[in-house]
C-alpha atoms as a PDB file:
ATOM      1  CA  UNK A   1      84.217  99.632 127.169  1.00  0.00           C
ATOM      2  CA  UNK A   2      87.038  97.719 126.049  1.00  0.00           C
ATOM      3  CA  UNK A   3      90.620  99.024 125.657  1.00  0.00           C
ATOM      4  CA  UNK A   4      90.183 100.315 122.588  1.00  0.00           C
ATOM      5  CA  UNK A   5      87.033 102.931 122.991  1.00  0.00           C
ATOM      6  CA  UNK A   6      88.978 104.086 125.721  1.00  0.00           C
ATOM      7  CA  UNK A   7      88.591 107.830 126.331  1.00  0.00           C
ATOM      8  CA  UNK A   8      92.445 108.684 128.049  1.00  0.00           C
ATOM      9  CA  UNK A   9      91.503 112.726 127.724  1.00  0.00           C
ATOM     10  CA  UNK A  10      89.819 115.616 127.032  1.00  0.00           C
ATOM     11  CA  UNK A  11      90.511 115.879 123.413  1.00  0.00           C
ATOM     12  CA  UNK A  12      89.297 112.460 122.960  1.00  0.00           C
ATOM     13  CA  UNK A  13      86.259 113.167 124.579  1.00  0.00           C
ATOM     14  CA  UNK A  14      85.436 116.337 122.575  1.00  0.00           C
ATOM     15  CA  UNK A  15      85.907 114.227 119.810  1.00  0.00           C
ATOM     16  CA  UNK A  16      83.277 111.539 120.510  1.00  0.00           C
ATOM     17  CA  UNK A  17      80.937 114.196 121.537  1.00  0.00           C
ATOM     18  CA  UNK A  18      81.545 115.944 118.241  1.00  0.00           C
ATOM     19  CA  UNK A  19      80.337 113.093 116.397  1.00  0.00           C
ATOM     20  CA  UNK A  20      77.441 112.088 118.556  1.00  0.00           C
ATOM     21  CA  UNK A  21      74.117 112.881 116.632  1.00  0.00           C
ATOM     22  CA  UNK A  22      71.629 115.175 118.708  1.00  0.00           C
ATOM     23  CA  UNK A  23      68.445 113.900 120.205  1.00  0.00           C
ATOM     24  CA  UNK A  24      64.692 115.207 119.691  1.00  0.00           C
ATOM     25  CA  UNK A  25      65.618 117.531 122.763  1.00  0.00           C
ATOM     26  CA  UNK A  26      68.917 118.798 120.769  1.00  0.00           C
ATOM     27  CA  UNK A  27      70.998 116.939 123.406  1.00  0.00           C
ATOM     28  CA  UNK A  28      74.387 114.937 122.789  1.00  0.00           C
ATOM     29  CA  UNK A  29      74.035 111.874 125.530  1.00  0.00           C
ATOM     30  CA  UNK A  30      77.023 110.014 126.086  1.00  0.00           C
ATOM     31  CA  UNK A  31      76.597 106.632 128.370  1.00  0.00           C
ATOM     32  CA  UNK A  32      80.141 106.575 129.826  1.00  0.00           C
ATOM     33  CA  UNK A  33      82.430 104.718 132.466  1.00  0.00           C
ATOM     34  CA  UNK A  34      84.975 107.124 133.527  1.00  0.00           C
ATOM     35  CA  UNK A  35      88.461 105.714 135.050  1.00  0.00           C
ATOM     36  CA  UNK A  36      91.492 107.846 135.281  1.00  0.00           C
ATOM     37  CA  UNK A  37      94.516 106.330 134.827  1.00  0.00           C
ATOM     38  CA  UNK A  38      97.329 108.488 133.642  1.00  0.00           C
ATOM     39  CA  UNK A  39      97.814 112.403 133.660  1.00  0.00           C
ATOM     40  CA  UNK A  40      97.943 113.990 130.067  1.00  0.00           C
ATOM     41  CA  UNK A  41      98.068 117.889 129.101  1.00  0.00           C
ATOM     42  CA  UNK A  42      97.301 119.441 125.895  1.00  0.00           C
ATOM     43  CA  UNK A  43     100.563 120.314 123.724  1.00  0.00           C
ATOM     44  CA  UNK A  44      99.666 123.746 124.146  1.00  0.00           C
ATOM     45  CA  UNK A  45      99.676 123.515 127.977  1.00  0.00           C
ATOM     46  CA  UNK A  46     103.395 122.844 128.593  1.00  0.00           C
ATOM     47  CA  UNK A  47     105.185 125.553 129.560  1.00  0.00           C
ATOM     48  CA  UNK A  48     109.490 125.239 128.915  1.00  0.00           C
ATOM     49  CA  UNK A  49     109.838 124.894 132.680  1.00  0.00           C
ATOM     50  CA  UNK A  50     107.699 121.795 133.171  1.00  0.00           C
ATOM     51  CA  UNK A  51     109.253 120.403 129.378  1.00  0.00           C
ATOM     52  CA  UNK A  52     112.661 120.796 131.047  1.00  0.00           C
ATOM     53  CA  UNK A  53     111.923 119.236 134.021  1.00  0.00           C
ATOM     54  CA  UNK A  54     108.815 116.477 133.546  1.00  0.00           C
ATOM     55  CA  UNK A  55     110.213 115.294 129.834  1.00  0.00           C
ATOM     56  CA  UNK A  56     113.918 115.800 130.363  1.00  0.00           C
ATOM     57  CA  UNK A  57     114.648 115.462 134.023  1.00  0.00           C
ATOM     58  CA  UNK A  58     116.589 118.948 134.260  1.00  0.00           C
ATOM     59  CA  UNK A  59     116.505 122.515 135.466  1.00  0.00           C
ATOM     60  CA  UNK A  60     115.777 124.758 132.488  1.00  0.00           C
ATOM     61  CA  UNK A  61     118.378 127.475 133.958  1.00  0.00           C
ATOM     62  CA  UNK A  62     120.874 124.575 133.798  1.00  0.00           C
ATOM     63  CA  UNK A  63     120.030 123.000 130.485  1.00  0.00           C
ATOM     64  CA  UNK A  64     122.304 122.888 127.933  1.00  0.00           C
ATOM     65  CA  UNK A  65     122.253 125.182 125.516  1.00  0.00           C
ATOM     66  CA  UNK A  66     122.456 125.658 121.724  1.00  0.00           C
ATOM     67  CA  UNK A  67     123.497 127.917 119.394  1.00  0.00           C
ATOM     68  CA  UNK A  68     121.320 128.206 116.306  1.00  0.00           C
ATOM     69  CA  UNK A  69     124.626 130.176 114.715  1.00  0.00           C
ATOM     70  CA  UNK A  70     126.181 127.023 114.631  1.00  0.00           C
ATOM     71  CA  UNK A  71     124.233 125.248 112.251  1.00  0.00           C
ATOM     72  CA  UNK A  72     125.969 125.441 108.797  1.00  0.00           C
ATOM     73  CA  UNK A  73     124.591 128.467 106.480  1.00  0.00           C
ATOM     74  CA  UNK A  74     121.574 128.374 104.579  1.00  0.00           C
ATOM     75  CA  UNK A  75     122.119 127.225 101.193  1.00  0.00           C
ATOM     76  CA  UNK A  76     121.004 129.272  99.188  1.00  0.00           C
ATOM     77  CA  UNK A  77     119.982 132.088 101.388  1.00  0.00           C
ATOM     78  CA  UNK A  78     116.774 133.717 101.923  1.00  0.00           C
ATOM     79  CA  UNK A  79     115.400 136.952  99.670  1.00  0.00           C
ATOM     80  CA  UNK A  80     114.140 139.849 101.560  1.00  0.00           C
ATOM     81  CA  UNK A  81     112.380 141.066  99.176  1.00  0.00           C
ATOM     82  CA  UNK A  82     109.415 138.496 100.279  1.00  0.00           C
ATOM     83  CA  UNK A  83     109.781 138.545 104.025  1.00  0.00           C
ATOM     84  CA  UNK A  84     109.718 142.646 103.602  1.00  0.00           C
ATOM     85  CA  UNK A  85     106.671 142.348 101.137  1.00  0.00           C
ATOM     86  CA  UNK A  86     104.590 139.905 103.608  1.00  0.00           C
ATOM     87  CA  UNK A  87     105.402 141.671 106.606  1.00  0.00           C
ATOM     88  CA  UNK A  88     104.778 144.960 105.537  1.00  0.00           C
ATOM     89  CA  UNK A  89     100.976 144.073 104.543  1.00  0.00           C
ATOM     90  CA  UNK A  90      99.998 142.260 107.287  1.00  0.00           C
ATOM     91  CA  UNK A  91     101.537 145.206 109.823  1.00  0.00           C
ATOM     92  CA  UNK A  92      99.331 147.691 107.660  1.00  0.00           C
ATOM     93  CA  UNK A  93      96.428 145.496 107.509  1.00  0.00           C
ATOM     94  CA  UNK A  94      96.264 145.118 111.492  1.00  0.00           C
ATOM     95  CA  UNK A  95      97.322 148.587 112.247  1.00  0.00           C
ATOM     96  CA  UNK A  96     100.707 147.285 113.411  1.00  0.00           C
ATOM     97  CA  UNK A  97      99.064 145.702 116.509  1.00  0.00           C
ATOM     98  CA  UNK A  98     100.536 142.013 117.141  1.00  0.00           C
ATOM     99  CA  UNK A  99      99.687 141.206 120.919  1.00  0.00           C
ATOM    100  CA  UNK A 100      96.138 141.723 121.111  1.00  0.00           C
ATOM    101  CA  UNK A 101      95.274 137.806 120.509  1.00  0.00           C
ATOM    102  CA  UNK A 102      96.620 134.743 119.996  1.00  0.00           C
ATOM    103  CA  UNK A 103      95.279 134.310 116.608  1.00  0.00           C
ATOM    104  CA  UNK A 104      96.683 137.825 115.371  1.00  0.00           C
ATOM    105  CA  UNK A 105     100.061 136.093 116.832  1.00  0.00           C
ATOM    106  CA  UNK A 106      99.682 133.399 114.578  1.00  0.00           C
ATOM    107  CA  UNK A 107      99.077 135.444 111.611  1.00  0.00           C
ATOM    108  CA  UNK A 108     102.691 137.170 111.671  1.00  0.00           C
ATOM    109  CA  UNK A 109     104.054 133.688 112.901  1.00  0.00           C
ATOM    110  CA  UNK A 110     102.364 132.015 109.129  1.00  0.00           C
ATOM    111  CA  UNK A 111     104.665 133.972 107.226  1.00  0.00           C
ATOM    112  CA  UNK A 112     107.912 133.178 109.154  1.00  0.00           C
ATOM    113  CA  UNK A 113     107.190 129.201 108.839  1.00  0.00           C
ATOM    114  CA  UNK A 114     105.619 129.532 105.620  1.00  0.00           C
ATOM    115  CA  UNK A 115     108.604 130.950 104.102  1.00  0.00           C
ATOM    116  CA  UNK A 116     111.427 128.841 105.589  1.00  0.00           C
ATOM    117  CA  UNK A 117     109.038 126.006 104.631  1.00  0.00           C
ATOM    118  CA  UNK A 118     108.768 126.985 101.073  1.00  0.00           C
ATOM    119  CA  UNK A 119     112.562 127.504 100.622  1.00  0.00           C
ATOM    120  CA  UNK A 120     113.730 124.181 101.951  1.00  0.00           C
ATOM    121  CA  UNK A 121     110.905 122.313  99.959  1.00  0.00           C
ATOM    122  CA  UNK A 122     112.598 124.624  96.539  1.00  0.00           C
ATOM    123  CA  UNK A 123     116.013 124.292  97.613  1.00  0.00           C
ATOM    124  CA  UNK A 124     116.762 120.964  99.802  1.00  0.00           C
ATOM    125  CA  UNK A 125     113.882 118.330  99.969  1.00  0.00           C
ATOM    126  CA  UNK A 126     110.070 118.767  98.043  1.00  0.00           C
ATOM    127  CA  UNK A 127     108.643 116.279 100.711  1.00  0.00           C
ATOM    128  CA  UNK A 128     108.443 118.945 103.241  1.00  0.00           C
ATOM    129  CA  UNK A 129     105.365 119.294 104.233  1.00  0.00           C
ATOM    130  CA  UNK A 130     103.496 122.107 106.432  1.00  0.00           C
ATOM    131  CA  UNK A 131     100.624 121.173 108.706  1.00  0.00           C
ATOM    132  CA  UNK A 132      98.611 123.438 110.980  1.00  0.00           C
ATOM    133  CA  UNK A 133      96.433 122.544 114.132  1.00  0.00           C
ATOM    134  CA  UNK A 134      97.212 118.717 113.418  1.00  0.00           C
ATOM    135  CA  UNK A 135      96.456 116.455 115.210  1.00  0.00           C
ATOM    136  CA  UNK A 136      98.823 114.239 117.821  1.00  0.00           C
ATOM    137  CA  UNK A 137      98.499 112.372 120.351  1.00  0.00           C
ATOM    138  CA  UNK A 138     101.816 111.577 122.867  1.00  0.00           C
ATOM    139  CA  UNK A 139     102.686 109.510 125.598  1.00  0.00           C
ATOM    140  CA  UNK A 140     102.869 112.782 127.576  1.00  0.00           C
ATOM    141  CA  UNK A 141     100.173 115.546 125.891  1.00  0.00           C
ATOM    142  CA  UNK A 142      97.803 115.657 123.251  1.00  0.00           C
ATOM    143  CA  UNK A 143      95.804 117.731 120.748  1.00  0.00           C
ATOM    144  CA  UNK A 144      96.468 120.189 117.977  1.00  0.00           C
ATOM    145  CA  UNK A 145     100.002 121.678 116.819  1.00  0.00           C
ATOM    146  CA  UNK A 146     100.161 125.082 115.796  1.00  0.00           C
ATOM    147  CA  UNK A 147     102.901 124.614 113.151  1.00  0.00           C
ATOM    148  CA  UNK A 148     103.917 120.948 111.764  1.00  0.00           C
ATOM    149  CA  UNK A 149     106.657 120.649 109.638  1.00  0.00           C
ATOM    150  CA  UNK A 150     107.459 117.124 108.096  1.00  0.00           C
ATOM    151  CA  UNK A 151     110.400 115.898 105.751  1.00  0.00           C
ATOM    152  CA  UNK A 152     110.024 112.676 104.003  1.00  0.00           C
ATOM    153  CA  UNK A 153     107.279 111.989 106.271  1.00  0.00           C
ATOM    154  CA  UNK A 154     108.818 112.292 109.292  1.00  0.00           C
ATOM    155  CA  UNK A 155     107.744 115.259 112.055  1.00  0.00           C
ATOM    156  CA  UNK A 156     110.896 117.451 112.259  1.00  0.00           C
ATOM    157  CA  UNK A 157     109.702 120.386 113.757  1.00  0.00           C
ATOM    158  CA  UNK A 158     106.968 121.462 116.210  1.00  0.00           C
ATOM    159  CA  UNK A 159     106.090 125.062 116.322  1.00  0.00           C
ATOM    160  CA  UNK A 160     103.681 126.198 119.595  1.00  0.00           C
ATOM    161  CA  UNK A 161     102.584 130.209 119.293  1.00  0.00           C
ATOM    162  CA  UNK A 162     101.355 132.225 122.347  1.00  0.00           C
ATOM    163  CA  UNK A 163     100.587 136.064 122.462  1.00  0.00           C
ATOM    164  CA  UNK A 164     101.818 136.795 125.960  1.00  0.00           C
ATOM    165  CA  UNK A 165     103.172 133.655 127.796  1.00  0.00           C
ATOM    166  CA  UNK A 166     107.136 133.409 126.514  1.00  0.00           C
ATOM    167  CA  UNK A 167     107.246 130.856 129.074  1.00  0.00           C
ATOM    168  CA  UNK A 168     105.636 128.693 126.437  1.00  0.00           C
ATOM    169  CA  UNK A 169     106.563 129.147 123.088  1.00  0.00           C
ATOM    170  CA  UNK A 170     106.871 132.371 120.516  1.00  0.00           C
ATOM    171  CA  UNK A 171     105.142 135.424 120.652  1.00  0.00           C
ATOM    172  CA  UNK A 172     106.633 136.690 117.564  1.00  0.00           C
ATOM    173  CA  UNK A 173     108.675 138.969 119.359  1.00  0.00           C
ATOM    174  CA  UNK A 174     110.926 136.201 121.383  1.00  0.00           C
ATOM    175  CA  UNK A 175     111.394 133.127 120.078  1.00  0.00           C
ATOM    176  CA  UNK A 176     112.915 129.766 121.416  1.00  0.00           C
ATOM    177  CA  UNK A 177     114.222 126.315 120.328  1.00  0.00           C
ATOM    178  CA  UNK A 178     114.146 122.961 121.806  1.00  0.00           C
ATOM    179  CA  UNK A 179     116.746 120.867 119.852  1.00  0.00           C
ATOM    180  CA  UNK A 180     116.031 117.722 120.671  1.00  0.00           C
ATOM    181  CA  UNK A 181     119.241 114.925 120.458  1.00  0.00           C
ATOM    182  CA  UNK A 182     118.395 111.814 123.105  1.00  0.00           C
ATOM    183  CA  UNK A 183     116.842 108.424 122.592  1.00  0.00           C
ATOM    184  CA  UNK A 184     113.025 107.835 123.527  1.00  0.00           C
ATOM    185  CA  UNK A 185     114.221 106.149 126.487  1.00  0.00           C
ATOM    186  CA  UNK A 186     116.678 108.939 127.521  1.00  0.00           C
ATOM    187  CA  UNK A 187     115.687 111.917 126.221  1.00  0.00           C
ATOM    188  CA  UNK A 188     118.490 115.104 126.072  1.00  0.00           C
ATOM    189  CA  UNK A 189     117.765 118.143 124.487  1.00  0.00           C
ATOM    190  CA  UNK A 190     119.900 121.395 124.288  1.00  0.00           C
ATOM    191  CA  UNK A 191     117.620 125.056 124.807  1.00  0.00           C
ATOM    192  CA  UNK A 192     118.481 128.389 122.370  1.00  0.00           C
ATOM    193  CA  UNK A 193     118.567 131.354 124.282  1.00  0.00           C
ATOM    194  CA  UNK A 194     115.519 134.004 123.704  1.00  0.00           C
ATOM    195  CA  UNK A 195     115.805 134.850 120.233  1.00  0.00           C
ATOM    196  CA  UNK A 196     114.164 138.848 120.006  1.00  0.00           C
ATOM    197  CA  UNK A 197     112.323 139.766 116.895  1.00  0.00           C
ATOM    198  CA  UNK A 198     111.256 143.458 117.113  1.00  0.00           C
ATOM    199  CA  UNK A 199     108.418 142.402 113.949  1.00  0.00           C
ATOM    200  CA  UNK A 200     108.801 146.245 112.234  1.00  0.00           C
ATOM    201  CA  UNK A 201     112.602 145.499 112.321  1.00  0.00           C
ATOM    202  CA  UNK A 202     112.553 143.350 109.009  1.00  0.00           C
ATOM    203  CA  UNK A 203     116.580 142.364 109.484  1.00  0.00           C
ATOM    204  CA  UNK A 204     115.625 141.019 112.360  1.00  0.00           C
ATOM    205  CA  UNK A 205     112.719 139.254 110.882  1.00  0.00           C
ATOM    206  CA  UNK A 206     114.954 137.699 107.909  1.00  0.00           C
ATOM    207  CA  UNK A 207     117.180 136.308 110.878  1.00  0.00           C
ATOM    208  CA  UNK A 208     114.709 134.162 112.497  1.00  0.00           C
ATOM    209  CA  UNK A 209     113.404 133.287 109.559  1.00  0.00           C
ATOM    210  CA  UNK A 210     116.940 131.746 108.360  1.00  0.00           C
ATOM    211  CA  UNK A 211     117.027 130.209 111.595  1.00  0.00           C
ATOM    212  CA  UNK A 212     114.025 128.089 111.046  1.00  0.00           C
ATOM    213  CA  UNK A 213     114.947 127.318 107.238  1.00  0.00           C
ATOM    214  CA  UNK A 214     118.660 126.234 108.774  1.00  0.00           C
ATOM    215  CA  UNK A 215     117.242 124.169 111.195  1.00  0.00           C
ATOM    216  CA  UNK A 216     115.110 122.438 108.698  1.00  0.00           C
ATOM    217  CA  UNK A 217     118.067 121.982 106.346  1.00  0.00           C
ATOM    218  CA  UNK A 218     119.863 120.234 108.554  1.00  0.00           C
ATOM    219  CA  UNK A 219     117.380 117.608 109.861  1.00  0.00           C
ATOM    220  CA  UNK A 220     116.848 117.514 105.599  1.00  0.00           C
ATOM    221  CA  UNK A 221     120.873 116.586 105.535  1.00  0.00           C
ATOM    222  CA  UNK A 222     120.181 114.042 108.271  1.00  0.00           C
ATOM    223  CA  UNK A 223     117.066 112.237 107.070  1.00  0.00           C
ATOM    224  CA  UNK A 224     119.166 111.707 103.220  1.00  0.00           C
ATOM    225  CA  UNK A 225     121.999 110.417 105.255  1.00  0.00           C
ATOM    226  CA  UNK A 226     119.992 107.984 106.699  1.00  0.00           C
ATOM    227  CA  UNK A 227     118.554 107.243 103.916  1.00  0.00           C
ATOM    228  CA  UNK A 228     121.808 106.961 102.410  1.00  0.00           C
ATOM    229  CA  UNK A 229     123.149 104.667 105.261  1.00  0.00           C
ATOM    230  CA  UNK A 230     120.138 102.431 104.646  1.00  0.00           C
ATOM    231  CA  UNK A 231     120.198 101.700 101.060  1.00  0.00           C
ATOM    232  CA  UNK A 232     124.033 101.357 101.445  1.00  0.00           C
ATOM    233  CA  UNK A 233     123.946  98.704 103.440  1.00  0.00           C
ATOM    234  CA  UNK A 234     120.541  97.011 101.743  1.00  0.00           C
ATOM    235  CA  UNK A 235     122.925  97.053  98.774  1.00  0.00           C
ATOM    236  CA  UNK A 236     125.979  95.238 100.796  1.00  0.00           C
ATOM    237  CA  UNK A 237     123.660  92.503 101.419  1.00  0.00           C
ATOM    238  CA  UNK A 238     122.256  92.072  98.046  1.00  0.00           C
ATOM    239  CA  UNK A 239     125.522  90.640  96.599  1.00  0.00           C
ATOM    240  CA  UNK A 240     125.513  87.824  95.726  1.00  0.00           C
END
């Protein structure tokens, strides 16, 4: 097997077996050499504790924090009269139950993202893009995202949804950020504090969504400054 059909995980290998035909017997037979090298967890594995810790080298009661109120104001705001609208069908539709599974979870979570999403791609930048259960593989996890936001091609935000582990990610009800500022070879990142969403409490509701939408304008603000930078100086040495 050369370096190349290398199987490094689990997702890998559920991958190859996918697309292995069947024999007579109805059997997927895989002739394999298995070598372990490095230790990888699915994206969905990682809890904030072992983030804090593994990826950043820090305590997660220690980490910095930051303040999703300090991001400038979204421009335009958001409309309640969609978030209300959404919310209110899906709560009738599933009997106002939210924490029985995780894909119930992810069916309030849609609307938050999908909303936020939609407003910066009206309002700021039409390149961004949502993606669910895409795939990625890291230098430290791999698998399928829950939530994928890109602008201008580049990933911006990573969205991870669990019913009951707030350890990990959102429920719905808490949510948390990981605002990542570092290089790749010295990663820093600042941690919001628990964010409650009480999903029948649509003010709350519009918050958190604003957050999300004002955290994707201002990576939008940052990728056109780059771009900005870029061309600026391309043009400086064009001239003659």
């Amino acid at each position: 097997m050369t370096q190349k059909d290398a199987i490094k995980n689990e997702y890998q290998l559920m991958n190859l077996l996918a697309q292995t035909k069947p024999n007579e017997s109805n059997e997927r037979v895989l002739n394999l050499k298995i070598r372990i090298t490095e230790k990888k967890k699915a994206f969905g594995d990682w809890s904030f504790k072992e983030i804090a810790r593994e990826i950043y080298k820090n305590d997660l009661r220690t980490m910095r924090r930051f303040n999703i109120e300090d991001l400038p104001q979204l421009d335009p705001p958001i409309g309640e009269e969609e978030i209300d609208k959404q919310l209110k069908d899906k709560a009738l539709i599933f009997k106002n139950c939210v924490n029985t599974n995780g894909a119930t979870v992810r069916e309030y979570i849609s609307i938050f993202i999908t909303i936020a999403v939609k407003h910066i791609q009206k309002h700021k930048d039409p390149t961004t893009t949502l993606s669910v259960e895409s795939e990625l593989e890291g230098t430290r996890g791999y698998g399928n995202l829950d939530y994928e936001i890109d602008i201008n091609d580049v990933l911006v935000l990573v969205i991870e949804a669990k019913n009951l582990d707030i350890e990990k990610l959102t429920t719905g009800h808490i949510w948390r950020f990981i605002q990542w500022f570092g290089t790749l070879q010295f990663p820093k990142a600042g941690i919001s504090p628990e964010i409650e969403c009480n999903l029948c409490d649509y003010q709350k509701a519009k918050k958190v969504v604003s957050y999300i939408a004002q955290l994707l304008q201002a990576q939008a603000y940052a990728l056109r400054n780059r771009n900005d930078e870029n061309e600026g100086q391309g043009n400086k040495r064009n001239k003659p």
